[in-house]
C-alpha atoms as a PDB file:
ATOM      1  CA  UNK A   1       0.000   0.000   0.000  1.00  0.00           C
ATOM      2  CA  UNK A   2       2.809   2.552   0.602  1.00  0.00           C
ATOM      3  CA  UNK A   3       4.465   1.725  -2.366  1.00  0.00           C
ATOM      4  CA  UNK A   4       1.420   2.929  -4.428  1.00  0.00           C
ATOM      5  CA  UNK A   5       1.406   6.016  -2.708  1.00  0.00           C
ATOM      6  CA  UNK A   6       4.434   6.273  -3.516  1.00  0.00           C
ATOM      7  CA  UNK A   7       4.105   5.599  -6.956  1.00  0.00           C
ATOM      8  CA  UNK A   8       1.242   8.050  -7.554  1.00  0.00           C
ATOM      9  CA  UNK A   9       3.801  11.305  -6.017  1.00  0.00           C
ATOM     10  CA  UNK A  10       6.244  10.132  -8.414  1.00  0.00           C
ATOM     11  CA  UNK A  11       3.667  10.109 -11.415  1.00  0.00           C
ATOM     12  CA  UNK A  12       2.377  13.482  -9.761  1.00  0.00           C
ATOM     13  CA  UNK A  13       5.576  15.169  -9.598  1.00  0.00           C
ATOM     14  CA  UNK A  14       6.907  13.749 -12.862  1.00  0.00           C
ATOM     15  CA  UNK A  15       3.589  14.714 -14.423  1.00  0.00           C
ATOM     16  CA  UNK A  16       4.147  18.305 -13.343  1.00  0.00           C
ATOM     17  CA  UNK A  17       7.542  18.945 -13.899  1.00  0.00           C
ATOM     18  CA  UNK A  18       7.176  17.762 -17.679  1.00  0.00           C
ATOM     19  CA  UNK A  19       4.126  20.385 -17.534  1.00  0.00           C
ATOM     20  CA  UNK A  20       6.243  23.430 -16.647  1.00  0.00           C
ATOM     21  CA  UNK A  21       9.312  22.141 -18.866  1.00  0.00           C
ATOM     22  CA  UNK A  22       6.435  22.142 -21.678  1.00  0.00           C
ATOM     23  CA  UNK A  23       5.029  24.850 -20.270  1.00  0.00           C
ATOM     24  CA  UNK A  24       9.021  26.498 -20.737  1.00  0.00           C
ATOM     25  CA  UNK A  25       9.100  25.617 -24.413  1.00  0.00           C
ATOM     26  CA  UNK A  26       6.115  26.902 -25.564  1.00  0.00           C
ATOM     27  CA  UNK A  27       6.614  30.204 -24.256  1.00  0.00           C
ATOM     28  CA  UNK A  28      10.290  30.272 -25.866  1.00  0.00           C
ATOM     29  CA  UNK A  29       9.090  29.455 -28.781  1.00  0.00           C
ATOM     30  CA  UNK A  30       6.346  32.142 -28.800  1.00  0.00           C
ATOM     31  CA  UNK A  31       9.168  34.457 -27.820  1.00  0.00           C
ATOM     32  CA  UNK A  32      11.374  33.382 -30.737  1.00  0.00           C
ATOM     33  CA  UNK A  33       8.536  34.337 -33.090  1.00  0.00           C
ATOM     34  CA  UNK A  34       7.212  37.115 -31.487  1.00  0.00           C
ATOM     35  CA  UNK A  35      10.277  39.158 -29.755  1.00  0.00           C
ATOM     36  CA  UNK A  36      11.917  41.798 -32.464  1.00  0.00           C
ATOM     37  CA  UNK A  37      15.324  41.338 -33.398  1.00  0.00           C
ATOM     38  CA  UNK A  38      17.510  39.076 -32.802  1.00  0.00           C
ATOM     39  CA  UNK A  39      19.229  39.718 -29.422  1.00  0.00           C
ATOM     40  CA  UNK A  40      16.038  39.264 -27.533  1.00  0.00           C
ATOM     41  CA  UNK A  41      15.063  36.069 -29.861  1.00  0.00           C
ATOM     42  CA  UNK A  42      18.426  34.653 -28.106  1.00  0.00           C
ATOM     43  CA  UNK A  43      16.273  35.388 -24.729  1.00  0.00           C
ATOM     44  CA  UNK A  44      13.520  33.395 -25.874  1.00  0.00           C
ATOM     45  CA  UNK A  45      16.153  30.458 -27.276  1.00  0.00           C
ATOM     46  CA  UNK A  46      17.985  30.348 -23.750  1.00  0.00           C
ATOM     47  CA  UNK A  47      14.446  29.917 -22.002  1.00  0.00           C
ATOM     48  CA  UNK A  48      13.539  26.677 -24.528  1.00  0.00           C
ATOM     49  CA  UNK A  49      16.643  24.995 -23.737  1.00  0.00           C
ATOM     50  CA  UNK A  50      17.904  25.501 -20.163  1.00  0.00           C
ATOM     51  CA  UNK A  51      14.903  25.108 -18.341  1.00  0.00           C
ATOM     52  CA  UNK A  52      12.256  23.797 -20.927  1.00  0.00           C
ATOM     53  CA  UNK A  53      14.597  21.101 -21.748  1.00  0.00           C
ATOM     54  CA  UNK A  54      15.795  21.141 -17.814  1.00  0.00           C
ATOM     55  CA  UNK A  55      12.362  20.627 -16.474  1.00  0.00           C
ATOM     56  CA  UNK A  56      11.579  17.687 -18.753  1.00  0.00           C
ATOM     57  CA  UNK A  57      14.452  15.774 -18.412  1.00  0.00           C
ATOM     58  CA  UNK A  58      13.521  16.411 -14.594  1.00  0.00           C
ATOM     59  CA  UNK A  59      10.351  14.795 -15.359  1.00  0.00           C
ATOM     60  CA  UNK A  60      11.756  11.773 -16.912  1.00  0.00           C
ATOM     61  CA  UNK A  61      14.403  11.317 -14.601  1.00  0.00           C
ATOM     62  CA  UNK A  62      11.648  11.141 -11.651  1.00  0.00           C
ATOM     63  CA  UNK A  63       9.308   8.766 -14.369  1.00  0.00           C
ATOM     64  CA  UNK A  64      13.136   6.330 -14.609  1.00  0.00           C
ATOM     65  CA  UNK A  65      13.468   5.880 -11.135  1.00  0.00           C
ATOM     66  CA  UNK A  66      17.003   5.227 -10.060  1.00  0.00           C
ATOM     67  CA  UNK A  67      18.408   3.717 -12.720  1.00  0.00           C
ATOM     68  CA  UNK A  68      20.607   3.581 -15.475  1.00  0.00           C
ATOM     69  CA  UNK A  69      18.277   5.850 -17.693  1.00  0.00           C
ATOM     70  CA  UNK A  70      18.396   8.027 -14.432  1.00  0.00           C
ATOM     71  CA  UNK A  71      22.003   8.553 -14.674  1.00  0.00           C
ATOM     72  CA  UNK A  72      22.348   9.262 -18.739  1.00  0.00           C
ATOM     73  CA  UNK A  73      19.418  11.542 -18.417  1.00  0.00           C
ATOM     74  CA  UNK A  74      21.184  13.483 -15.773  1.00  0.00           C
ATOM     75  CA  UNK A  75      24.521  13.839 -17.708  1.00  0.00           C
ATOM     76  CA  UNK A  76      22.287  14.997 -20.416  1.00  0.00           C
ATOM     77  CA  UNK A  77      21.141  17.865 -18.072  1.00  0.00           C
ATOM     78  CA  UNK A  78      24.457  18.784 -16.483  1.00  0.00           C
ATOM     79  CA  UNK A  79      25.745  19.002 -20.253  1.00  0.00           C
ATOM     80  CA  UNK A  80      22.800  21.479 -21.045  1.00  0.00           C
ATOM     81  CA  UNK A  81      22.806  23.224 -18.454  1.00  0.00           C
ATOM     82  CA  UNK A  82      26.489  24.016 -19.051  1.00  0.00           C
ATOM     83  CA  UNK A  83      26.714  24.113 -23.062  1.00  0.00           C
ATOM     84  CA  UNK A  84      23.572  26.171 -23.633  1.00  0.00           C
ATOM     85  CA  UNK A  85      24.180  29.500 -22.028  1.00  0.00           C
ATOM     86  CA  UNK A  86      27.889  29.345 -23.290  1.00  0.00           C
ATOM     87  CA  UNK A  87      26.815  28.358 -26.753  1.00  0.00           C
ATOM     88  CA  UNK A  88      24.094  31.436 -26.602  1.00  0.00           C
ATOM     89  CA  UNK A  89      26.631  34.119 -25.355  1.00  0.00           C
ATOM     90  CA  UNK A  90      28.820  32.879 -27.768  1.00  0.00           C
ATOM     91  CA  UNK A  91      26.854  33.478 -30.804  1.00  0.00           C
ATOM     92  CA  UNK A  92      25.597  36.875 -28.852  1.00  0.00           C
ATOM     93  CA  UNK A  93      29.268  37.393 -29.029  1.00  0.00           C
ATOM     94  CA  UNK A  94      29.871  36.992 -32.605  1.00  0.00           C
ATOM     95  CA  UNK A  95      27.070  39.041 -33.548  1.00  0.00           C
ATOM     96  CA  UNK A  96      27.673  41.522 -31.586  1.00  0.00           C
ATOM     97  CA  UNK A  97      31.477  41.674 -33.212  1.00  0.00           C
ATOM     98  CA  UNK A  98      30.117  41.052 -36.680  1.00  0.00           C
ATOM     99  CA  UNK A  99      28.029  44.822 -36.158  1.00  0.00           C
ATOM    100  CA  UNK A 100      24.965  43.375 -35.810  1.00  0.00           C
ATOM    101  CA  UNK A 101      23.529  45.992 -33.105  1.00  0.00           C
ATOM    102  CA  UNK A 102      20.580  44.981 -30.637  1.00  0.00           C
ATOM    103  CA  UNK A 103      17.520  47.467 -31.149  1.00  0.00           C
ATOM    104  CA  UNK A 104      17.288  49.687 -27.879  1.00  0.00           C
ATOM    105  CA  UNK A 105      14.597  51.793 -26.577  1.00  0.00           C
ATOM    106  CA  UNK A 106      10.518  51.847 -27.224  1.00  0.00           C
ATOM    107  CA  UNK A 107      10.680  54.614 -29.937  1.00  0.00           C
ATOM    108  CA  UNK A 108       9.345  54.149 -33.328  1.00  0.00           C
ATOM    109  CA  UNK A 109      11.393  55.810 -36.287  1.00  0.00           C
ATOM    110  CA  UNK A 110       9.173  57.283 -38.832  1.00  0.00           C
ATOM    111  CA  UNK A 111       7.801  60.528 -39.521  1.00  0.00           C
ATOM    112  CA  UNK A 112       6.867  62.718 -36.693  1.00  0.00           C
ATOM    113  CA  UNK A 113       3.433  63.970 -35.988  1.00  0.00           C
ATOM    114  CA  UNK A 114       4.582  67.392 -35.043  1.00  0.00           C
END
């Protein structure tokens, strides 16, 4: 009997964290599409992987149980977790260098009204 409850928080939690790691993904890729140039796409990029892919290995990890499967899928999150904002402020980086410059302030250019 205590091993079903036990069971069922497992299921719970792992149900939930693959939720918000969905949850994380969707709203990256909203912000990908949505955000307007290409330094605050990055933002939306970084969300999907760190913690959208984070929170759903997470979720399989607690669906694995300790095993095996357990301990690939959590090398696979130490290496994200690691590679992705490194990768991201590289490419930042090398846009940055190549002149690409971020678009700053809430002003529309155009013709003025005056």
């Amino acid at each position: 009997m205590e091993g079903d409850a036990i069971a069922v928080v497992q299921s719970v939690l792992s149900g939930i964290a693959l939720a918000i790691g969905s949850i994380f993904a969707v709203i990256g890729a909203i912000g990908i599409l949505r955000l307007p140039d290409f330094y605050s796409r990055m933002h939306g990029a970084g969300i999907t992987d760190t913690m959208g892919a984070g929170m759903i290995l997470l979720g399989l990890m607690l669906q694995a149980g300790l095993s095996l499967v357990t301990v690939k899928l959590l090398l696979i999150l130490v290496f994200i977790f690691f590679t992705s904002p490194t990768a991201t402020h590289a490419v930042a980086k090398a846009a940055l260098g190549s002149g690409l410059e971020p678009k700053l302030g809430g002003k529309e250019e155009g013709p003025s009204k005056t």
